[in-house]
N, C-alpha and C. Protein backbone atom coordinates (compact mmCIF):
# COMPACT_ATOMS: atom_id res chain seq x y z
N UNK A 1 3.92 -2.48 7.62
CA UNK A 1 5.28 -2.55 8.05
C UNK A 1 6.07 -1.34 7.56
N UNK A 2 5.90 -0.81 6.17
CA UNK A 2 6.60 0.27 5.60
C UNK A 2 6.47 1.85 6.66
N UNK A 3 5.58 1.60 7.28
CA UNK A 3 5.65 3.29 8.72
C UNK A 3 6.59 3.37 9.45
N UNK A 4 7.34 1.81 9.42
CA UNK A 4 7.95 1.43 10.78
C UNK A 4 9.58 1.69 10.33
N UNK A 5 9.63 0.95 9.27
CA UNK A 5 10.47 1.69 8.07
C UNK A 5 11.65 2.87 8.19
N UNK A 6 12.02 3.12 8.69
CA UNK A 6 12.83 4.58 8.63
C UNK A 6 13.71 4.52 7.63
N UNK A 7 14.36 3.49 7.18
CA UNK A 7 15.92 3.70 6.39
C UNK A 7 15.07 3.71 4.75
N UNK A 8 15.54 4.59 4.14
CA UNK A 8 14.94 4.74 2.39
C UNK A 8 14.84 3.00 1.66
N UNK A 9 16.28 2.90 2.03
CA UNK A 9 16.79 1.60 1.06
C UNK A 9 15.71 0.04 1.47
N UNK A 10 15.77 0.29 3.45
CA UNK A 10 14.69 -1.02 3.91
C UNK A 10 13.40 -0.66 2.75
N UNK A 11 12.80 0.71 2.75
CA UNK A 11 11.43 0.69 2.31
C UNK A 11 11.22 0.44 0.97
N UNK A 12 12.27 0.40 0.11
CA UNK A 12 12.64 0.41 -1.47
C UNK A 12 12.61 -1.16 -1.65
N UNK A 13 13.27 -2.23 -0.64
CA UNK A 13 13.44 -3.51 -0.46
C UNK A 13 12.13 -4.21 -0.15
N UNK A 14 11.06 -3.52 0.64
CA UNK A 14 10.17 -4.17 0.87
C UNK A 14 9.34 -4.18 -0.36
N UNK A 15 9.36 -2.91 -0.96
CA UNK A 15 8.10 -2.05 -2.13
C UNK A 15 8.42 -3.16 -3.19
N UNK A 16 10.18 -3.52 -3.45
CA UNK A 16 10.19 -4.37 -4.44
C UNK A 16 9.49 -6.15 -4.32
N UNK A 17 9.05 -6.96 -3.02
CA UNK A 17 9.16 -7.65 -2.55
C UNK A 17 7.76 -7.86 -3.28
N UNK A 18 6.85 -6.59 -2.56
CA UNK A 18 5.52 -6.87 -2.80
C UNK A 18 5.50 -6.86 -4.12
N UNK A 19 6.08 -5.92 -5.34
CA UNK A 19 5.74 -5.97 -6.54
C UNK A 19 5.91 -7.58 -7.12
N UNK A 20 7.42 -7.63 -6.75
CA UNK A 20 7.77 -9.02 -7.07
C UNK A 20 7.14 -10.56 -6.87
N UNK A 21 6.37 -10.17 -5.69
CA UNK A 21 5.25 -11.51 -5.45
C UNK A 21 3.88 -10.84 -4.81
N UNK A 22 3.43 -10.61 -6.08
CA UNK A 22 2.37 -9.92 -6.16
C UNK A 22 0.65 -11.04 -5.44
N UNK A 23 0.09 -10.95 -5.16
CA UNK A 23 -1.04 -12.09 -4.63
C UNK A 23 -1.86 -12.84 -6.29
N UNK A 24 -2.14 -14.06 -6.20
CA UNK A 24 -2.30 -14.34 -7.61
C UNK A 24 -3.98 -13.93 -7.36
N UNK A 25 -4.67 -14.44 -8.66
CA UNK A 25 -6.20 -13.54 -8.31
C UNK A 25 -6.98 -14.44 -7.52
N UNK A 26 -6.57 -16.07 -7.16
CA UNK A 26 -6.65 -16.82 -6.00
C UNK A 26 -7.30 -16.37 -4.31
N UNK A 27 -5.92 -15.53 -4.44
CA UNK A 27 -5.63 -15.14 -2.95
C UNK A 27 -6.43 -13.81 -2.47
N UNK A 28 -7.60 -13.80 -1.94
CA UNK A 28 -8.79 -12.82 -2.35
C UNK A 28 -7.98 -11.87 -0.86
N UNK A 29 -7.62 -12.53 0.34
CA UNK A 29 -7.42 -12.13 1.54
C UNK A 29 -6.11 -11.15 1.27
N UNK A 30 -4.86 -12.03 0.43
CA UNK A 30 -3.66 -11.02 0.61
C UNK A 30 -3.65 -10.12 -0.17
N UNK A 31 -4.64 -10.25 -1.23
CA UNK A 31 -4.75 -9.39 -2.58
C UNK A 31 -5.43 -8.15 -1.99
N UNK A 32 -6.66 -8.29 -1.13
CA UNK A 32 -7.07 -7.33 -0.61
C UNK A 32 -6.16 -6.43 0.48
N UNK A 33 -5.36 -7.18 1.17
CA UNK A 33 -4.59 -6.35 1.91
C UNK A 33 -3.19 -5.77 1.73
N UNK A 34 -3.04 -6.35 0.29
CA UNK A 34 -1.72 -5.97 -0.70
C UNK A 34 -1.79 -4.62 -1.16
N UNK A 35 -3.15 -4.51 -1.53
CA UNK A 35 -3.58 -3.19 -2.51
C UNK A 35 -3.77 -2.15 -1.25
N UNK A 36 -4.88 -2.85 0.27
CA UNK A 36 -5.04 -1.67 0.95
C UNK A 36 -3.25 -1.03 1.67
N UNK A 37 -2.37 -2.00 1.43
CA UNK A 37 -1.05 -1.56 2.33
C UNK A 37 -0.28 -0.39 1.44
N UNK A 38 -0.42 -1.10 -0.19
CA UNK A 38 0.26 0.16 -1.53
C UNK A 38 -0.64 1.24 -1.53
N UNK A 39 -1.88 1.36 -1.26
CA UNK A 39 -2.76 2.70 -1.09
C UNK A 39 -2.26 3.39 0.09
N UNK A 40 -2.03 2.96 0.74
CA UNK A 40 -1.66 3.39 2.26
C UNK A 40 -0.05 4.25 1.76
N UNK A 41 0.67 3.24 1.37
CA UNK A 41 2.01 3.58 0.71
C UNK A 41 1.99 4.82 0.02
N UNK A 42 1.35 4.75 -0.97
CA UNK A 42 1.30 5.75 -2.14
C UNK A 42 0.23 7.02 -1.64
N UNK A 43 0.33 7.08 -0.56
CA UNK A 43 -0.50 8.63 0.02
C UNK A 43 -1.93 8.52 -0.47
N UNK A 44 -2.42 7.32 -0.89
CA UNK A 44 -3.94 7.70 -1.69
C UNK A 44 -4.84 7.63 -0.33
N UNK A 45 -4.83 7.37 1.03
CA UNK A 45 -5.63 7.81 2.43
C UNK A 45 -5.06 7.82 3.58
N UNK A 46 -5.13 8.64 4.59
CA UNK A 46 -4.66 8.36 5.76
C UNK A 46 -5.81 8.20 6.81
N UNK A 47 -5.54 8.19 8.25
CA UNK A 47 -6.79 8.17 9.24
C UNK A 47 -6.49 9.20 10.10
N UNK A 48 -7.43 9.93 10.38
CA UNK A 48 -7.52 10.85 11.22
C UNK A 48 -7.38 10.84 12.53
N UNK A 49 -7.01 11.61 13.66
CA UNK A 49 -6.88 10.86 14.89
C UNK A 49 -7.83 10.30 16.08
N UNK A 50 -9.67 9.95 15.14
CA UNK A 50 -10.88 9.59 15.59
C UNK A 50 -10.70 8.49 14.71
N UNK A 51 -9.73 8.17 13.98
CA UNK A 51 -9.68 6.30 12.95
C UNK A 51 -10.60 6.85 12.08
N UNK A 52 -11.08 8.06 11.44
CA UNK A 52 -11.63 7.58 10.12
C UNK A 52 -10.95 7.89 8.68
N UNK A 53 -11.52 7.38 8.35
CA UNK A 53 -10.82 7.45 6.60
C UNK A 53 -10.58 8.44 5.79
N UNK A 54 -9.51 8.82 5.60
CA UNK A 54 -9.27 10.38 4.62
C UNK A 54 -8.43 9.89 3.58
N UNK A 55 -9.86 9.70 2.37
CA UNK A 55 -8.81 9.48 1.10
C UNK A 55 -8.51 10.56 0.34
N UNK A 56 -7.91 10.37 -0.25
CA UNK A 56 -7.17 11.52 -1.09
C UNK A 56 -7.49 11.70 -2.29
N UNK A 57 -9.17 11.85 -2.61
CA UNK A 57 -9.60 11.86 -4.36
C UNK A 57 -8.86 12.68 -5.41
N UNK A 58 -7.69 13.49 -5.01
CA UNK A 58 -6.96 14.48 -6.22
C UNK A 58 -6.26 13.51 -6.88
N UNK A 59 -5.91 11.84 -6.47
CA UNK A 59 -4.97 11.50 -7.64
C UNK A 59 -5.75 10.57 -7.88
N UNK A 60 -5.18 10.41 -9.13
CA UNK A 60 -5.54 9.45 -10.68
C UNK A 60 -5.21 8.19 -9.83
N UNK A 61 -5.96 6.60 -10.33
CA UNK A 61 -5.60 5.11 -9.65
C UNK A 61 -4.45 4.92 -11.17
N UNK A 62 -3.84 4.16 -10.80
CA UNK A 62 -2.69 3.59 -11.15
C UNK A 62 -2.97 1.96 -11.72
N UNK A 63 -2.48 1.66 -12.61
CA UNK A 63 -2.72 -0.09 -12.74
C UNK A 63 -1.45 -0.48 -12.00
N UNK A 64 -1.74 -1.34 -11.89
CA UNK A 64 -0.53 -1.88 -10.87
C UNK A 64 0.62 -3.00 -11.50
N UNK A 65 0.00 -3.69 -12.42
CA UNK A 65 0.21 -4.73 -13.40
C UNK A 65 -0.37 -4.03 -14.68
């Protein structure tokens, strides 16, 4: 949802949303697609315009919690 995003403040509102209800270690489905949406977020890969995967190995992973 954050691409779609244009206004700073919407994308600052969402970023806090996810931190704030984070997936518990339960939730294997949203947890996985929590982390792939903040990777996406945080520039760590994009896709090329054949859909494949370009991650970005120059930065350090982050704990998140």
């Amino acid at each position: 949802m954050l691409p779609f995003l244009q206004n700073r403040d919407a994308q600052a509102v969402q970023r806090q949303r996810v931190a704030d209800n984070f997936p518990g270690s339960d939730a294997y489905y949203n947890y996985v697609l929590t982390l792939f949406g903040q990777g996406w977020d945080q520039h760590r890969f994009r896709f090329s315009t054949k859909g494949e995967l370009l991650p970005d190995w120059g930065q350090e992973c982050a704990n998140s919690h």
